[in-house]
Protein backbone atom coordinates (compact mmCIF):
# COMPACT_ATOMS: atom_id res chain seq x y z
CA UNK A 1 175.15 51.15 94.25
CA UNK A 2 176.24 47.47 93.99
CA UNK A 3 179.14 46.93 92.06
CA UNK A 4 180.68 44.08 90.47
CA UNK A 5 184.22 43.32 88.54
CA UNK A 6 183.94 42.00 85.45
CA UNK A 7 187.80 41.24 84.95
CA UNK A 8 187.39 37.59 85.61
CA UNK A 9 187.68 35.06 83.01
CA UNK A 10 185.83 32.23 85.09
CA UNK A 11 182.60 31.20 83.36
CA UNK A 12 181.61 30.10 87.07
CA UNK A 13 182.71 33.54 88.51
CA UNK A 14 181.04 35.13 86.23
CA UNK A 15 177.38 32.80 86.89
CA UNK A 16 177.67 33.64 90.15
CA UNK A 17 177.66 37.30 89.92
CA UNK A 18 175.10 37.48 86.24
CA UNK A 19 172.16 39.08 88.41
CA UNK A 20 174.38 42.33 89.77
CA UNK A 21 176.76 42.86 86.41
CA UNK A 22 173.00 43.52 84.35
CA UNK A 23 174.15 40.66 82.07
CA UNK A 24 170.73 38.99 82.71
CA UNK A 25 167.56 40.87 83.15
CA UNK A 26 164.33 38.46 82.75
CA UNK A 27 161.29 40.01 83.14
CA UNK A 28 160.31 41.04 87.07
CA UNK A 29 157.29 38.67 86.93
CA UNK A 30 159.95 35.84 86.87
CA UNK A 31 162.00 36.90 89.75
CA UNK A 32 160.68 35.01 92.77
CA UNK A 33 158.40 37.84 95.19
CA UNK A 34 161.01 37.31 98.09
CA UNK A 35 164.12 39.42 95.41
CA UNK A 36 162.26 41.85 93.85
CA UNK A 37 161.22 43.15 97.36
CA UNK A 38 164.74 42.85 98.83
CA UNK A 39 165.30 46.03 100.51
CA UNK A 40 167.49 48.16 98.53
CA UNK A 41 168.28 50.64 101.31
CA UNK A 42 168.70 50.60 105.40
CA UNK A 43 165.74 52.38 105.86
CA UNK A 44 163.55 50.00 104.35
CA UNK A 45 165.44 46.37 106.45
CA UNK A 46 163.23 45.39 108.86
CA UNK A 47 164.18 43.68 112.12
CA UNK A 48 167.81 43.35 113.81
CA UNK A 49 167.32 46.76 115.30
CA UNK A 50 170.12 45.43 117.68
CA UNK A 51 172.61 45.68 114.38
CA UNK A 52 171.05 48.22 112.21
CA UNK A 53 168.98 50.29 114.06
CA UNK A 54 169.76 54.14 114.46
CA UNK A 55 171.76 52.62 117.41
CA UNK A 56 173.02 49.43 116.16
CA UNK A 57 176.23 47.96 116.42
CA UNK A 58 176.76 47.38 112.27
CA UNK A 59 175.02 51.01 111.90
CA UNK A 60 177.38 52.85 113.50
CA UNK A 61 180.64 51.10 111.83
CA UNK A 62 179.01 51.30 108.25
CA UNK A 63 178.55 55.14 109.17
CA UNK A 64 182.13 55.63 110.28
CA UNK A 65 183.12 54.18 107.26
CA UNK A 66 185.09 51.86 109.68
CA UNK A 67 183.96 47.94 108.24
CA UNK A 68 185.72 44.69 109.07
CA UNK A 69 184.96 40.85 108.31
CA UNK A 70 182.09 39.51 109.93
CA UNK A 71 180.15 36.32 110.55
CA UNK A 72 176.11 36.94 109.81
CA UNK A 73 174.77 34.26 112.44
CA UNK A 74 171.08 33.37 112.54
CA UNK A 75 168.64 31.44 110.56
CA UNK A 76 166.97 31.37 107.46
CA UNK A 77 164.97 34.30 106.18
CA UNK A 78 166.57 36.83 108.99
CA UNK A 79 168.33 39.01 106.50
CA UNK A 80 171.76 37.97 106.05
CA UNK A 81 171.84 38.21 102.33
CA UNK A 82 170.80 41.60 102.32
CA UNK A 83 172.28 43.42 104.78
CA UNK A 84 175.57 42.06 102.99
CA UNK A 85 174.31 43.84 99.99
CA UNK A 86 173.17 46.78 101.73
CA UNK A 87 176.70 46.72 103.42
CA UNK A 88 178.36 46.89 100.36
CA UNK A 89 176.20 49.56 98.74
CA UNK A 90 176.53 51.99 101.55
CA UNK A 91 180.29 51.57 101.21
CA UNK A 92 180.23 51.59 97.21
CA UNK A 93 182.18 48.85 97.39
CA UNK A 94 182.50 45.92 94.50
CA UNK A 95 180.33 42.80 95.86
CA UNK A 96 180.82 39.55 94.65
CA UNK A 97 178.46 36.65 96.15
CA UNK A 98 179.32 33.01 95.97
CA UNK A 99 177.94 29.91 97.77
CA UNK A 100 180.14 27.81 99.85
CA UNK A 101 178.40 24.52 98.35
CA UNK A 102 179.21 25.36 94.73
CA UNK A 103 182.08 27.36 94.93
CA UNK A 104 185.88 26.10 94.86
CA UNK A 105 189.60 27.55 96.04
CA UNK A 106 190.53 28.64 92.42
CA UNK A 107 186.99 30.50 91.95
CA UNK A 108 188.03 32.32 95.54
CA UNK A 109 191.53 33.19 94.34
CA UNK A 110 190.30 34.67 91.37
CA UNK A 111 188.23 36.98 93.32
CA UNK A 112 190.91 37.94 95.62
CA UNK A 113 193.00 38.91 92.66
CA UNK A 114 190.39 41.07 91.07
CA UNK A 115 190.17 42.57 94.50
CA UNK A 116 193.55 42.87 95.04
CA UNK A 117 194.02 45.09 91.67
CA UNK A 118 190.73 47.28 92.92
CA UNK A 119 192.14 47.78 96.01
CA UNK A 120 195.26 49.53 93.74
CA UNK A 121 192.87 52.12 92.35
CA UNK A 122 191.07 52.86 95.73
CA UNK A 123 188.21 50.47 95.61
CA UNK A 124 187.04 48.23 98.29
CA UNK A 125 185.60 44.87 97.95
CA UNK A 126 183.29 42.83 99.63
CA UNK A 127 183.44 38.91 99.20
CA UNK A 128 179.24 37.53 100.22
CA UNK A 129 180.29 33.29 101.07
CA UNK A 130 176.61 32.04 101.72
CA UNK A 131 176.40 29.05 104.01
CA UNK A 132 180.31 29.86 104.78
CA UNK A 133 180.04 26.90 107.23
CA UNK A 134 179.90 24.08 104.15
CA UNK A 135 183.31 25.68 103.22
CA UNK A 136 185.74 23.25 104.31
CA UNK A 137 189.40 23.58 105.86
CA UNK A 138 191.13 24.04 102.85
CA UNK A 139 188.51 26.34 101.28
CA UNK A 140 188.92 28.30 104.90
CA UNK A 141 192.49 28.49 104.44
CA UNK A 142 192.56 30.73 101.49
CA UNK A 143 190.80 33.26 102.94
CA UNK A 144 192.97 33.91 105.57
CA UNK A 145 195.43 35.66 104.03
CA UNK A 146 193.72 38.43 101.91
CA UNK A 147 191.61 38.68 104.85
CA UNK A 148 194.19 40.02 107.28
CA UNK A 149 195.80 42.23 104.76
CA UNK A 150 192.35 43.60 103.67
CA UNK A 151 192.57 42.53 100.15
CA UNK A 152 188.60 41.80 100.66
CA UNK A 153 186.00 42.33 103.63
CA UNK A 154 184.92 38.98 103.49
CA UNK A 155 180.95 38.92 104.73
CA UNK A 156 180.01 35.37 105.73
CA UNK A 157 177.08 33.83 106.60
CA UNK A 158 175.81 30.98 108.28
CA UNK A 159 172.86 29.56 109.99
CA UNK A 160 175.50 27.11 112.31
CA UNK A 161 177.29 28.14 115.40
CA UNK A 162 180.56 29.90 113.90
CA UNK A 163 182.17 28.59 116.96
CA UNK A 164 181.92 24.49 115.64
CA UNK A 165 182.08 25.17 111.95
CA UNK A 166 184.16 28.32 111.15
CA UNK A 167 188.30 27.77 111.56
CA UNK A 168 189.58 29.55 114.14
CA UNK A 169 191.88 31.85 112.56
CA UNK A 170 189.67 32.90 110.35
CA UNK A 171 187.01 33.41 113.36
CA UNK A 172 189.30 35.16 115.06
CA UNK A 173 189.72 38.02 112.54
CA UNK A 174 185.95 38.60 111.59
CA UNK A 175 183.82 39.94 113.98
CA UNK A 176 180.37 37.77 114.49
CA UNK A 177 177.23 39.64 114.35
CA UNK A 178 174.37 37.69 115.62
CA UNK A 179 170.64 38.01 113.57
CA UNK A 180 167.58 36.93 115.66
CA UNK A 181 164.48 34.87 114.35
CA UNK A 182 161.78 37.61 112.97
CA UNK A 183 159.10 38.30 114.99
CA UNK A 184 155.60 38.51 113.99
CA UNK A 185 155.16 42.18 113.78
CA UNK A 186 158.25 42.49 111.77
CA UNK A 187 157.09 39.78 109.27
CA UNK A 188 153.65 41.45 109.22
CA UNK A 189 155.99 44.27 108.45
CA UNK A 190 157.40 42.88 105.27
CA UNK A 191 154.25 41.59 104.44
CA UNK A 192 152.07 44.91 104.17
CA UNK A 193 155.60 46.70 102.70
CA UNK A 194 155.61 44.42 99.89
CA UNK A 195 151.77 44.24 98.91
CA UNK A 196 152.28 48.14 99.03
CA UNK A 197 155.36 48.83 97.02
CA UNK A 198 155.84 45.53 95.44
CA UNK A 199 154.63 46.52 91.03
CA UNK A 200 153.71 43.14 90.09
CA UNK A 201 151.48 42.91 92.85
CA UNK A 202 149.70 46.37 91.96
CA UNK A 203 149.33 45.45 88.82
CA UNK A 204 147.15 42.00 90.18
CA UNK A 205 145.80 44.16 92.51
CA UNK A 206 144.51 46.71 89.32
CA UNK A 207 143.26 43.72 86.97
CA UNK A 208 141.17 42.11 90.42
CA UNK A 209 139.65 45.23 91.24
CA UNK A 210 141.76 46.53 94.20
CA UNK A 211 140.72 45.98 97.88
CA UNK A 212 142.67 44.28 100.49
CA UNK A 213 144.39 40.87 99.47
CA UNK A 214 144.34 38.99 102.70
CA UNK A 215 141.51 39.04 105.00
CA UNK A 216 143.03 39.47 108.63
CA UNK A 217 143.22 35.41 109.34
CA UNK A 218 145.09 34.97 106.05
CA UNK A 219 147.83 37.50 107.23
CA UNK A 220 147.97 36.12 110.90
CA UNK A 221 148.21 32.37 109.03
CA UNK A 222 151.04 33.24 106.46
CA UNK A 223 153.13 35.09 109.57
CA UNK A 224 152.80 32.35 112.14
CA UNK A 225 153.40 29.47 109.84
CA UNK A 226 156.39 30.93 108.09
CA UNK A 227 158.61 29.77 111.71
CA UNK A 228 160.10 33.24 111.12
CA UNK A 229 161.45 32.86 108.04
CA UNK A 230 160.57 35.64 105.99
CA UNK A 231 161.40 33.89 102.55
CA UNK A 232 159.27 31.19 103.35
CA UNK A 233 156.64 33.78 104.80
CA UNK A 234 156.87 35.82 101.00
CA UNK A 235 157.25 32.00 98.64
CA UNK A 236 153.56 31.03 100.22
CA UNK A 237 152.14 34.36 99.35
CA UNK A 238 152.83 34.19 95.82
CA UNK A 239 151.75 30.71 95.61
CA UNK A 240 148.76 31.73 97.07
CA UNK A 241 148.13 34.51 94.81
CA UNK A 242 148.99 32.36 91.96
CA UNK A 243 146.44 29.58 93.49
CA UNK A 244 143.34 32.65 93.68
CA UNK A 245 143.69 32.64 89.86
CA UNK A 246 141.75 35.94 88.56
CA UNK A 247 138.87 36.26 90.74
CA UNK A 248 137.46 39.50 90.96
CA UNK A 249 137.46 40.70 93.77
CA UNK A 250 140.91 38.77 94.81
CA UNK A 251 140.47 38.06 98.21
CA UNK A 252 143.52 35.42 99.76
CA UNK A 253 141.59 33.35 102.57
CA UNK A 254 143.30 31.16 105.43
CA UNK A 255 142.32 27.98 103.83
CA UNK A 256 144.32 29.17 100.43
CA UNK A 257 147.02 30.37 102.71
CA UNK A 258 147.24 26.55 104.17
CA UNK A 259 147.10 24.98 100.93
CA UNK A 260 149.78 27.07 99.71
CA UNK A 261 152.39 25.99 102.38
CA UNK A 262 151.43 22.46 102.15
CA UNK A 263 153.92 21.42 104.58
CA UNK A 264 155.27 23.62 107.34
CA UNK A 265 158.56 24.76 107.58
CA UNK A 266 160.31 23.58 110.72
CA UNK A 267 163.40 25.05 111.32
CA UNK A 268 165.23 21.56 112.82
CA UNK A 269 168.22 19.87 111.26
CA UNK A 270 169.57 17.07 112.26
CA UNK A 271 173.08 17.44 112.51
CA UNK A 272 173.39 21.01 112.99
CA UNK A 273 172.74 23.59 115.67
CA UNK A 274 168.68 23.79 116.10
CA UNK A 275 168.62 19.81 116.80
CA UNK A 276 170.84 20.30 119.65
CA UNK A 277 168.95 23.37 120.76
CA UNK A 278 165.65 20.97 120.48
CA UNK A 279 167.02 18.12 121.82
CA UNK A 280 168.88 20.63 124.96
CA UNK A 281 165.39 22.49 125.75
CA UNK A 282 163.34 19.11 125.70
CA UNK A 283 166.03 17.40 128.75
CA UNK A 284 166.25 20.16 130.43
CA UNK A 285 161.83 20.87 130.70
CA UNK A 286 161.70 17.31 131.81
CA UNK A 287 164.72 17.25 134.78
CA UNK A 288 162.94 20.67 135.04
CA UNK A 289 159.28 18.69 136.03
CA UNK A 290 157.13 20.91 132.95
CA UNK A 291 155.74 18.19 131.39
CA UNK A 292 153.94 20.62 129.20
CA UNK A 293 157.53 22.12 127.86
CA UNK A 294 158.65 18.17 127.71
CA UNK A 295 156.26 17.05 125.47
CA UNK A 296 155.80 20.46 123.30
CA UNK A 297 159.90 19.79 122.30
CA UNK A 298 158.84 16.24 122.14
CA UNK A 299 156.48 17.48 119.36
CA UNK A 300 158.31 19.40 117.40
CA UNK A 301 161.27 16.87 116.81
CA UNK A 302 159.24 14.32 116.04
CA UNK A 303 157.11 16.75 113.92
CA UNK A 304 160.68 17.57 111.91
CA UNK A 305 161.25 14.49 111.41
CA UNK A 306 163.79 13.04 114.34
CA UNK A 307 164.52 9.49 115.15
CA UNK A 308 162.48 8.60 117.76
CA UNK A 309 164.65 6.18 118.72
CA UNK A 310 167.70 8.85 119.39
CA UNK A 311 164.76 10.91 121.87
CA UNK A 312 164.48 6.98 123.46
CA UNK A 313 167.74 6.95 124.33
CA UNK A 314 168.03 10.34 125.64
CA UNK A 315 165.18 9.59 128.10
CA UNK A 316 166.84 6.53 129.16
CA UNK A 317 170.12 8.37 130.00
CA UNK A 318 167.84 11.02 131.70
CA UNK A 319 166.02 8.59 133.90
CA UNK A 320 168.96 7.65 135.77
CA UNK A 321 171.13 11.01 135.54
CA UNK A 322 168.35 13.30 136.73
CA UNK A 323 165.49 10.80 138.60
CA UNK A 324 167.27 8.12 139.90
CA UNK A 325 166.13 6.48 142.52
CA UNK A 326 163.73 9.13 143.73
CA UNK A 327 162.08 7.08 141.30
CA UNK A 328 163.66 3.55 140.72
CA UNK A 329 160.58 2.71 138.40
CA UNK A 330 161.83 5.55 136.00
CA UNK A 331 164.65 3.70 134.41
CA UNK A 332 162.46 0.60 134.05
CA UNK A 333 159.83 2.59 132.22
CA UNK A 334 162.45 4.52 130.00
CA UNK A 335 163.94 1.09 128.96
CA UNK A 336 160.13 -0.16 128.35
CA UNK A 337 159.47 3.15 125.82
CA UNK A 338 162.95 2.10 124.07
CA UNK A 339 161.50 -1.11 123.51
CA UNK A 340 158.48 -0.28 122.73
CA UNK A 341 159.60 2.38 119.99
CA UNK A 342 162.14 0.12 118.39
CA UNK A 343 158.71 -2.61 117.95
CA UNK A 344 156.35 -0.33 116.66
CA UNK A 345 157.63 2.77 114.89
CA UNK A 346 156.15 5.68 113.89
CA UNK A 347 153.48 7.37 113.99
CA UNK A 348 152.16 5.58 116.95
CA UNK A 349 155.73 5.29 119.03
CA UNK A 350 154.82 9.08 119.54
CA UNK A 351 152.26 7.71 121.72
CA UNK A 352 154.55 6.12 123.75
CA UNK A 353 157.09 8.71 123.88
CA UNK A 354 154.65 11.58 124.94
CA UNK A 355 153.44 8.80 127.97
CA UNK A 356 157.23 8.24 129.08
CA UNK A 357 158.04 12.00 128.86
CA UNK A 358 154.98 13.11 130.72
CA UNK A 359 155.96 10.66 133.47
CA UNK A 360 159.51 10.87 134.02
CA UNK A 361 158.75 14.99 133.46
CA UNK A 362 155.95 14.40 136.43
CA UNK A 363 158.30 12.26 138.57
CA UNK A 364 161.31 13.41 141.61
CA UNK A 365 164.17 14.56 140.72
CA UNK A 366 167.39 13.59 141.85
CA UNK A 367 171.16 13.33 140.49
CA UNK A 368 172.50 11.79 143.38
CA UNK A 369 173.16 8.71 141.83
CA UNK A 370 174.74 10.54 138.63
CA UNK A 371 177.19 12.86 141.53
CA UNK A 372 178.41 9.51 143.54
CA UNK A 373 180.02 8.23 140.11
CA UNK A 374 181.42 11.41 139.40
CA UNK A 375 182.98 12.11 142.62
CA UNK A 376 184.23 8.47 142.84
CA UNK A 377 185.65 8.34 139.59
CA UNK A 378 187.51 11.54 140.19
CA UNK A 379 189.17 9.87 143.39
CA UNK A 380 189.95 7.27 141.21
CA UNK A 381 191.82 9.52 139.00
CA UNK A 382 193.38 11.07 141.27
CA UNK A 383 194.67 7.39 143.44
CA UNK A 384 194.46 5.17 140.65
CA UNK A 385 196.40 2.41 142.58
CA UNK A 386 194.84 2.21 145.85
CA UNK A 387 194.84 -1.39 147.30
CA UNK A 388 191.29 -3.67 148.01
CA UNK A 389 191.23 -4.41 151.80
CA UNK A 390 192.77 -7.98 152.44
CA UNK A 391 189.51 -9.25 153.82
CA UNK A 392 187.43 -8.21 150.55
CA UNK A 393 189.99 -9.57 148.23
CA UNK A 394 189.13 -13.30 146.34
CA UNK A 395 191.30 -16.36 147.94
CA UNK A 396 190.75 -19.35 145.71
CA UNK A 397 194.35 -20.56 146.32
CA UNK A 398 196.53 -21.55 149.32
CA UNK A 399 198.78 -18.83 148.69
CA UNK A 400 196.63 -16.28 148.83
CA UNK A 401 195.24 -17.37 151.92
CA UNK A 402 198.26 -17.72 153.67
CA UNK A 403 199.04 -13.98 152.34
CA UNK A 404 195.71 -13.36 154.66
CA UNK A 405 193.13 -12.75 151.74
CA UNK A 406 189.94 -13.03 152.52
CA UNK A 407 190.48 -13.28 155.96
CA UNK A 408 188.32 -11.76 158.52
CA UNK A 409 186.08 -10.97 156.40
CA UNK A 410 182.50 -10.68 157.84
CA UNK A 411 179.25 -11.79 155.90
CA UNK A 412 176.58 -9.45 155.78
CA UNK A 413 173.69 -12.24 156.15
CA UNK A 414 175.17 -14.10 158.42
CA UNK A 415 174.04 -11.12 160.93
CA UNK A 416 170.85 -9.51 161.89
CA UNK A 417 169.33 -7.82 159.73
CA UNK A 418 171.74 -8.95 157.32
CA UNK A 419 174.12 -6.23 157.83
CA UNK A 420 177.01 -5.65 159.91
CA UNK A 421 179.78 -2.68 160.08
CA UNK A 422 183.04 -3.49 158.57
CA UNK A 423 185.37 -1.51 156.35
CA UNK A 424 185.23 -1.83 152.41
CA UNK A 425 186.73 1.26 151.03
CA UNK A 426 190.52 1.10 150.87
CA UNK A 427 192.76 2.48 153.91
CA UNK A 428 193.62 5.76 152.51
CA UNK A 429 189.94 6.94 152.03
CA UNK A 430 188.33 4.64 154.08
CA UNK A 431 185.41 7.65 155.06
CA UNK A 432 184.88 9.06 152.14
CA UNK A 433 181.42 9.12 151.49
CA UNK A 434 180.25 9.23 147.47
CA UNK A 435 176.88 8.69 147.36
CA UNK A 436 174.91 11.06 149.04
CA UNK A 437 170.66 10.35 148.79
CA UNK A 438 168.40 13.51 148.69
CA UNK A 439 165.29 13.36 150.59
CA UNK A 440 163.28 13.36 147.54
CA UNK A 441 161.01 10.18 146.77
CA UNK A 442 161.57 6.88 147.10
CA UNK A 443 165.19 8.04 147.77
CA UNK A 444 164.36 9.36 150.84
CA UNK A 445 163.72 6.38 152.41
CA UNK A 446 167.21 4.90 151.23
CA UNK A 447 168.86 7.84 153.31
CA UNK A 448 167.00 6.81 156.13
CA UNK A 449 167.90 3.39 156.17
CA UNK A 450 171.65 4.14 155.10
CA UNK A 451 171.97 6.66 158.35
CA UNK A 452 170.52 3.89 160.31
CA UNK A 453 172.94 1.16 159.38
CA UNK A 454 176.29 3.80 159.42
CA UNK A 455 177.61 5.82 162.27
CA UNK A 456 179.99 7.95 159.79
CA UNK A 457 176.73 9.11 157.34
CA UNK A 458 175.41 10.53 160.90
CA UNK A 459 177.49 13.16 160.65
């Protein structure tokens, strides 16, 4: 069972723990669908059979009675809260929850000394820091010590990489556990498992005449638009048994499922991990040529809400890193869509963005132009101070003349075919060759003409 110390005077220690000290017990009709069905024992989790499966990684340590200070990674509605709680019951172990947005220092010292004094008596105790990543450096800080010395078995959770927003020291002695995104048969799962076993619901089910609740399309409607989130999956089933009123026989349709979520749930913020993940799979479909992936990431950024003008951007980067002058006409376009964007706004700038996605998506690929300013900035690096031929350097006084700038110095359209062979790179590097066309597109043709006009790109 769930314990929790009582021994603090805080009022907002105290708040945060009300639900598990029995302090507060309002009536199970006004707990929200998505607690009273929390699992209460392994058996019953569904999903993350990687971690608490008969085989799983958390399984096995829980077993052994062997339990250290992890980081719960995944996103919303994957479990984290529970299998915290679960983690703590299994162990018998005093469980205090706090959220890293409301929560101070002083609140987390006074937990640590409750702990420590448990810990005197033989009791272990488990400190729950929801959204751990909004806890700043500071806040991080004060863990660290009661951590290492197992005063607590701190349980954190986060749906940000742990790598950007956890401190390092305190990374470094928790272990990160890794929950995946629900799939539908699990939410279908915890759908069926809490119409079954789930008393308010019986008792709605008993007034309406029994039957089945959700026709087959309302089931498959309240999994797939839940984006795996199986709070969000549970919250639109309640409204939606709230919306069917009294009916007799209550049947939930996919229309009332659709009204009851209203707006979907996109799991997309801006500044943290999933935008980058967005933003990362829609480049990479479009240097990849799917301009079916392209414009499917296109959709659901702009569909959560993203400034088009940041995707804008990124395609103008793109069209010169990854097209280049396989397609020369790519850059101009990009710029165009920029343009256009900036004018017009949403909704209709998703017009334009899907047309300059599908294109540059649909057009050659090449990062040739991208590698030659690489490579030549690294030989800059490494010979910063390399001098400019005499002959290419400016002579606009006597001086310099006489010091033989400029001199010898051959121009290209005074020859035919405006071009003729002399050396521009300095001395020490005077082969090197940076820019190296592929013999894709429009760039093709550039090669061509390059190894035409130079004996050393022959080679």
């Amino acid at each position: 069972m769930v314990k929790k110390s009582s021994r603090s005077s805080q009022s907002s220690f105290r708040e945060a723990n009300r639900a598990s000290t029995g302090l507060f017990s309002p009536p199970k009709s006004a707990i929200p669908l998505a607690e009273r069905v929390r699992p209460q024992k392994f058996e019953d989790f569904v999903g993350q059979e990687h971690l608490v499966g008969e085989k799983g990684t958390l399984r096995k340590m829980i077993d052994g009675g062997n339990i250290r200070s992890m980081i719960l990674w995944g996103p919303p509605g994957t479990g984290k809260t529970t299998l915290a709680r679960l983690v703590a019951g299994r162990l018998e172990a005093d469980f205090f929850q706090v959220n890293a947005v409301s929560s101070g220092v002083q609140e987390i010292r006074d937990i640590i000394s409750t702990a420590r004094r448990s810990l005197e008596v033989g009791r272990r105790t488990i400190l729950f820091i929801d959204e751990i990543h909004r806890f700043n450096k500071a806040q991080q800080d004060a863990l660290l010590e009661s951590v290492e010395n197992g005063s607590v078995i701190l349980i954190g959770a986060t749906t940000e990489n742990p790598s950007f927003e956890v401190i390092s020291p305190l990374l470094s002695r928790s272990q990160v556990y890794v929950l995946e995104t629900l799939g539908q048969e699990d939410l279908a799962r915890i759908l069926r498992q809490t119409i079954e076993q789930d008393e308010v619901i019986s008792n709605v089910k008993t007034k309406t005449g029994g039957g089945n609740l959700l026709t087959p399309e309302a089931e498959a409607e309240l999994v797939s638009l839940s984006g795996g989130d199986a709070r969000v999956m549970l919250n639109a089933f309640e409204v939606a048994l709230d919306l069917a009123g009294k009916t007799s026989p209550l049947i939930i349709t996919d229309d009332a499922v659709r009204e009851a979520y209203q707006i979907r749930h996109y799991k997309y913020d801006r500044g943290g991990e999933e935008h980058y993940n967005t933003i990362s799979a829609f480049i990479k479909s479009v240097r990849g040529s799917d301009p079916d992936a392209a414009v499917y990431y296109l959709a659901r950024m702009l569909e959560a809400g993203e400034d088009p003008k940041f995707i804008a951007r990124r395609l103008i980067i793109l069209a010169s890193e990854d097209i280049g002058n396989a397609e020369p006409y790519a850059l101009t376009l990009a710029t165009a869509c920029f343009t256009a964007v900036d004018y017009i706004g949403m909704p209709e700038a998703r017009i334009v963005l899907a047309q300059a996605t599908t294109y540059l998506a649909s057009s050659p690929k090449s990062n040739a132009s991208y590698m030659s300013i690489e490579r030549a900035a690294e030989e800059v690096r490494e010979k910063p101070y390399l001098p400019v031929p005499l002959h290419l350097r400016n002579a606009p006084t006597k001086l310099m003349k006489e010091l033989g700038y400029h001199k010898d110095y051959k121009y290209a359209h005074g020859f035919e075919n405006h071009f003729v062979e002399q050396q521009y790179l300095p001395d020490v590097i005077k082969e090197k060759i940076f820019y190296e066309p592929s013999e894709i597109g429009r760039e093709a043709v550039l090669k061509k003409y390059l190894e035409s006009l130079w004996k050393k790109r022959k080679k």
